[in-house]
N, C-alpha and C. Protein backbone atom coordinates (compact mmCIF):
# COMPACT_ATOMS: atom_id res chain seq x y z
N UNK A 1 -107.60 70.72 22.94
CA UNK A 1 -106.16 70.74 22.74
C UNK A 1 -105.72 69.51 21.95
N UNK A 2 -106.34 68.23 21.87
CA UNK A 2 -106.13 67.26 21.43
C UNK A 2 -106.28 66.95 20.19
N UNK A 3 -107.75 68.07 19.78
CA UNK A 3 -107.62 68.29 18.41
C UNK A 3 -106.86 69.13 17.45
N UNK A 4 -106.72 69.97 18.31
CA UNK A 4 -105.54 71.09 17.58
C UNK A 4 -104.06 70.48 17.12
N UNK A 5 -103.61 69.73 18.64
CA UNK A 5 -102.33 68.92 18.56
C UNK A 5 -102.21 68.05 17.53
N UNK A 6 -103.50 67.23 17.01
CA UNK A 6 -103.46 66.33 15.87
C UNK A 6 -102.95 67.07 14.31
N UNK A 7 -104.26 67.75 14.32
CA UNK A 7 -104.19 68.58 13.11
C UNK A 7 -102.94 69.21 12.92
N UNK A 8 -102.36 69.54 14.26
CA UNK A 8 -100.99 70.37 13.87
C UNK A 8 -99.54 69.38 13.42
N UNK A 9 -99.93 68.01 14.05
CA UNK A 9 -99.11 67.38 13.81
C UNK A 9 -99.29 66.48 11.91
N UNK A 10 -100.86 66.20 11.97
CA UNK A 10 -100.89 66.03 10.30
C UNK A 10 -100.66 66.92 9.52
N UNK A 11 -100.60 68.32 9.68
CA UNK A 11 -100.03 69.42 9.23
C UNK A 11 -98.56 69.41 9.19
N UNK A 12 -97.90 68.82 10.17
CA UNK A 12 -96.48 69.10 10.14
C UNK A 12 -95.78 68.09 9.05
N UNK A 13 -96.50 66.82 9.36
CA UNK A 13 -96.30 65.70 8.51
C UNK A 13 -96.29 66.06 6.75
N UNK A 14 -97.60 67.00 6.64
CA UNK A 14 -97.97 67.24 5.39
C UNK A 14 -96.64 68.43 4.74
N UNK A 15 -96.23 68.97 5.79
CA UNK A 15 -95.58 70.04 4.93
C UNK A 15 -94.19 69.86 4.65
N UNK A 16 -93.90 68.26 5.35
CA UNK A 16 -92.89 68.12 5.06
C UNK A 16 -92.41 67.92 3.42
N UNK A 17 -93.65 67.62 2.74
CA UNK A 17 -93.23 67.45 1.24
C UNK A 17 -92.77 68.43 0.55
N UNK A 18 -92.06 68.07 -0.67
CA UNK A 18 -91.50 69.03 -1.73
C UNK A 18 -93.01 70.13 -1.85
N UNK A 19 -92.79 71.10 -1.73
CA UNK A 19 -93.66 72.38 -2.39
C UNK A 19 -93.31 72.40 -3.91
N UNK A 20 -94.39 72.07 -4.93
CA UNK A 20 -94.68 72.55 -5.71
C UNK A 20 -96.14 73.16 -6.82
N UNK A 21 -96.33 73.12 -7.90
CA UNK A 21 -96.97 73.75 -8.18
C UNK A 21 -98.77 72.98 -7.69
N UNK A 22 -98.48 72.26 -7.51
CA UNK A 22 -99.48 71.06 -7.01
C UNK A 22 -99.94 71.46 -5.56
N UNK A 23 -99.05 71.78 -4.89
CA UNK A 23 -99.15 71.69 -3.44
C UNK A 23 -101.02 72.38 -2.98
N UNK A 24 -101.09 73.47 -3.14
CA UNK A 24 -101.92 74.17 -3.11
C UNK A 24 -103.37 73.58 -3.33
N UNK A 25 -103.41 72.66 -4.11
CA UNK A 25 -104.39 71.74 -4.18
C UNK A 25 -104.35 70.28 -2.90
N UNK A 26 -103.18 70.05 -2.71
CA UNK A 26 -103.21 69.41 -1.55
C UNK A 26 -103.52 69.93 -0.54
N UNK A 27 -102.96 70.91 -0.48
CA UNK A 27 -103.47 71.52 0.82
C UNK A 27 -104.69 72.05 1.28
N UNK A 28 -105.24 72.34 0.17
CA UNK A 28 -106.52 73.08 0.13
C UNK A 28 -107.52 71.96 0.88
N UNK A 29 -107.49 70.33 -0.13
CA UNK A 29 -108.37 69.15 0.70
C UNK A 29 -107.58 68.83 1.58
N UNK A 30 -106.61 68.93 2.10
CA UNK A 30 -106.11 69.19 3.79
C UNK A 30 -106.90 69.65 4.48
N UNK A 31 -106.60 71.12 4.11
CA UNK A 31 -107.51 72.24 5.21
C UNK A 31 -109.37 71.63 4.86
N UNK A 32 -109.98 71.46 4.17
CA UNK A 32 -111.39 70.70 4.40
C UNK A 32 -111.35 70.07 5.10
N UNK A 33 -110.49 68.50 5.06
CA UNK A 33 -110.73 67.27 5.57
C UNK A 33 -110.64 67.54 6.98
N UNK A 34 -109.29 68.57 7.50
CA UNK A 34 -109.24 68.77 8.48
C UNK A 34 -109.79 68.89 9.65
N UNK A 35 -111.18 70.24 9.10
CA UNK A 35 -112.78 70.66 9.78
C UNK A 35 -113.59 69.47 10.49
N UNK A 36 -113.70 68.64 9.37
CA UNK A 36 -113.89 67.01 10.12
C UNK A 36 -113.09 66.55 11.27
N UNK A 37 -112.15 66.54 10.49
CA UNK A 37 -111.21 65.21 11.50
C UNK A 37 -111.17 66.79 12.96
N UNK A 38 -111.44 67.68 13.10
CA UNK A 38 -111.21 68.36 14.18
C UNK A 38 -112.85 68.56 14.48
N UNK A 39 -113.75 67.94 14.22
CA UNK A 39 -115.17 68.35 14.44
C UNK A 39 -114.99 66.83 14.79
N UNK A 40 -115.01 65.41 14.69
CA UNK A 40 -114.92 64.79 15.13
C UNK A 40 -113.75 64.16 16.32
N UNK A 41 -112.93 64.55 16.65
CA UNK A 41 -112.38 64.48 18.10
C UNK A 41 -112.37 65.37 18.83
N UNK A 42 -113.01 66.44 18.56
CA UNK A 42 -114.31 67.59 19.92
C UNK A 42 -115.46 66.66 19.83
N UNK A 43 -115.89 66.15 19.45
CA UNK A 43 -117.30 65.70 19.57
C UNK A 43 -117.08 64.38 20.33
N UNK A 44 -115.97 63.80 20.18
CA UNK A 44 -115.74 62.53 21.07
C UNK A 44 -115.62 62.88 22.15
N UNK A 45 -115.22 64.02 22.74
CA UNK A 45 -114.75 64.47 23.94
C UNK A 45 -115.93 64.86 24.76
N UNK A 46 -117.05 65.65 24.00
CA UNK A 46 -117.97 65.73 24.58
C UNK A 46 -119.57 65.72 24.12
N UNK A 47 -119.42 64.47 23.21
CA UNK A 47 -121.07 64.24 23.06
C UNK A 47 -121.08 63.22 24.38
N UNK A 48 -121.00 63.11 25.69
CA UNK A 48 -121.50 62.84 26.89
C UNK A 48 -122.71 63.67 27.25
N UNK A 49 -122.86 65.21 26.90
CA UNK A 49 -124.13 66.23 27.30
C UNK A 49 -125.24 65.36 26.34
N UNK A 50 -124.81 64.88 25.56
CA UNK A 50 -125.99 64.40 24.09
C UNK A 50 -126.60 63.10 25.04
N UNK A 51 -125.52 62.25 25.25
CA UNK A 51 -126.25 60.69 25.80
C UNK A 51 -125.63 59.69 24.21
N UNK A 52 -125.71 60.10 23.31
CA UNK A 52 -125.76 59.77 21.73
C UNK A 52 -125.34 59.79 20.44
N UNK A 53 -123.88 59.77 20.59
CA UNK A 53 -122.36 60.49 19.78
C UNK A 53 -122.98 60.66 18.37
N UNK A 54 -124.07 59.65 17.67
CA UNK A 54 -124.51 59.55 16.78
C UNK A 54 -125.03 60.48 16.30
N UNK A 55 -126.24 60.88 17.49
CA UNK A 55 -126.66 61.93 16.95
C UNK A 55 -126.48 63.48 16.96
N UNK A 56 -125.52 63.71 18.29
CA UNK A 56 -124.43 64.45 19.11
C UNK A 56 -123.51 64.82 17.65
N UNK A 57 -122.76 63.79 16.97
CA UNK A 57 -121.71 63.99 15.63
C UNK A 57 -122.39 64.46 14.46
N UNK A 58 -123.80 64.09 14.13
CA UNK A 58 -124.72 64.53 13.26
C UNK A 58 -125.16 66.19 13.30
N UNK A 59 -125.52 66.49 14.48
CA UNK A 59 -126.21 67.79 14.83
C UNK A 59 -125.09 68.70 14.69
N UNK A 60 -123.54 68.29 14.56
CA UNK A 60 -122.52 69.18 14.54
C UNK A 60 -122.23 69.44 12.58
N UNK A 61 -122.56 68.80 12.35
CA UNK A 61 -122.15 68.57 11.19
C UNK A 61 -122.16 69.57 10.25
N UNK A 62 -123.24 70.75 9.77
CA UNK A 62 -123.52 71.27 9.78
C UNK A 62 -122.26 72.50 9.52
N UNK A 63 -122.18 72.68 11.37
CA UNK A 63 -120.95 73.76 11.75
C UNK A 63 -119.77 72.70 11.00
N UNK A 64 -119.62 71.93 11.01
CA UNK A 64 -117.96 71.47 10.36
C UNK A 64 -118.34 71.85 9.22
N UNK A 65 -119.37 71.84 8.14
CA UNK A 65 -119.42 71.92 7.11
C UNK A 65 -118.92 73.30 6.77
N UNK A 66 -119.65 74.59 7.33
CA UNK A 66 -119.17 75.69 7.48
C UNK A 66 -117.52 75.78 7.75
N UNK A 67 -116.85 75.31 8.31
CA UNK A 67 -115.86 75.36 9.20
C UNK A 67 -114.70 74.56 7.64
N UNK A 68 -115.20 73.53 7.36
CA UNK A 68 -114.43 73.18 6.12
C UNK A 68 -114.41 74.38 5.57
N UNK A 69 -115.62 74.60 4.72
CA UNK A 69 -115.39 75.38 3.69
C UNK A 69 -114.87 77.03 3.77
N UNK A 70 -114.86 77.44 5.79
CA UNK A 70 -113.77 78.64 5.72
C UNK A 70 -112.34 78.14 5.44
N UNK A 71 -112.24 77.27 6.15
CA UNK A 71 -110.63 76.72 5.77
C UNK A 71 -109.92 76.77 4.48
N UNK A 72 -111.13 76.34 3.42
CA UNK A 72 -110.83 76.21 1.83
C UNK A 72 -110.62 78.08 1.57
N UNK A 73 -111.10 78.76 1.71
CA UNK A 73 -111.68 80.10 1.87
C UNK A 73 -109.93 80.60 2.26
N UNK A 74 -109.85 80.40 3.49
CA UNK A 74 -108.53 81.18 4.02
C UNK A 74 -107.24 80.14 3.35
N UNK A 75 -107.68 79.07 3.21
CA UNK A 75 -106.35 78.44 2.54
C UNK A 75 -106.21 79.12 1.10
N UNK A 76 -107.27 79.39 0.37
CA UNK A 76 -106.91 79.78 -1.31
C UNK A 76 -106.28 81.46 -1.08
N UNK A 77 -106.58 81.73 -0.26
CA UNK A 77 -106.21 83.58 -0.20
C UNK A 77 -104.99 83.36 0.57
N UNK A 78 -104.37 82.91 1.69
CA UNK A 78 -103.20 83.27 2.46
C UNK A 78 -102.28 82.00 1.99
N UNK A 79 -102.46 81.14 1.29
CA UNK A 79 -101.11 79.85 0.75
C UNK A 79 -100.52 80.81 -0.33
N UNK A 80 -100.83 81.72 -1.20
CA UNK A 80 -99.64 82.36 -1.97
C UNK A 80 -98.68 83.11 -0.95
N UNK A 81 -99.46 84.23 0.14
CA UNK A 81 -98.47 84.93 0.62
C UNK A 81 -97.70 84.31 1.99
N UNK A 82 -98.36 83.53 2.39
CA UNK A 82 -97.73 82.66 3.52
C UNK A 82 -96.65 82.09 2.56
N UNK A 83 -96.82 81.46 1.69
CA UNK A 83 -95.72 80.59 1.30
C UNK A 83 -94.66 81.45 0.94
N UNK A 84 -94.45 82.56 0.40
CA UNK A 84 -93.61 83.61 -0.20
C UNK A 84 -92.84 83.55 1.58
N UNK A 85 -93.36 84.33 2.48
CA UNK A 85 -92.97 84.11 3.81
C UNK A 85 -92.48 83.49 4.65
N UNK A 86 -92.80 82.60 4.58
CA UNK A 86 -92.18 80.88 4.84
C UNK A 86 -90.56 80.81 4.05
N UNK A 87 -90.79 80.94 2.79
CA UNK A 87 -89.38 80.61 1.90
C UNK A 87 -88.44 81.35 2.62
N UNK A 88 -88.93 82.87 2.62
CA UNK A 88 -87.68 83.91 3.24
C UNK A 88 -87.39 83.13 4.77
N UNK A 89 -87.89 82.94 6.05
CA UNK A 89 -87.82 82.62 7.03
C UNK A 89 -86.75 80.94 6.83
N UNK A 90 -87.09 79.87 5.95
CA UNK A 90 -86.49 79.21 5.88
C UNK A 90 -85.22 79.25 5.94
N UNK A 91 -84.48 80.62 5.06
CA UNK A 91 -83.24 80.61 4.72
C UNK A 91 -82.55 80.95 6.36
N UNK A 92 -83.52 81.22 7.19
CA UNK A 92 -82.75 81.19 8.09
C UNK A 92 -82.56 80.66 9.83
N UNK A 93 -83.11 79.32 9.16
CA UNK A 93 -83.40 78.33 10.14
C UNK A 93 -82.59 77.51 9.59
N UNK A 94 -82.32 76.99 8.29
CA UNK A 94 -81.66 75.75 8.00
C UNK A 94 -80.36 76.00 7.99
């Protein structure tokens, strides 16, 4: 939960910027970096089974790598139509 809460909150941070034609590239090494930074505070939580965070954070690595590069994957296909979605919904929150 702690990792999700982060990410959702550097996410919230991130989207506060102007959207433009750029964005999409930010976001894209968002959603990568993310896989990390959420593969490393699960792994703090419980490389205790390892004995060895070192090598416990290493042996994961792997799966984050995977895990980045779906992110890049679902970020390049759903940021056009999410964002179209988002705009309409805006008009009626603000």
């Amino acid at each position: 939960m702690i990792g999700w809460s982060f990410i959702a909150l550097l996410s919230g941070l991130l989207g506060k910027r102007q959207i433009n034609n750029r964005s999409i590239i930010l976001f894209t090494v968002f959603s990568f970096l993310a896989a990390y930074i959420y593969g490393l505070i699960v792994n703090l939580g419980t490389f205790t089974y390892a004995g060895n965070f070192i090598a416990y954070y290493l042996a994961g690595i792997p799966f984050d790598s995977m895990h980045a590069i779906g992110n890049v994957g679902f970020m390049l296909v759903l940021y056009p139509i999410l964002t179209k979605l988002l705009k309409k919904q805006e008009k009626y929150y603000i």
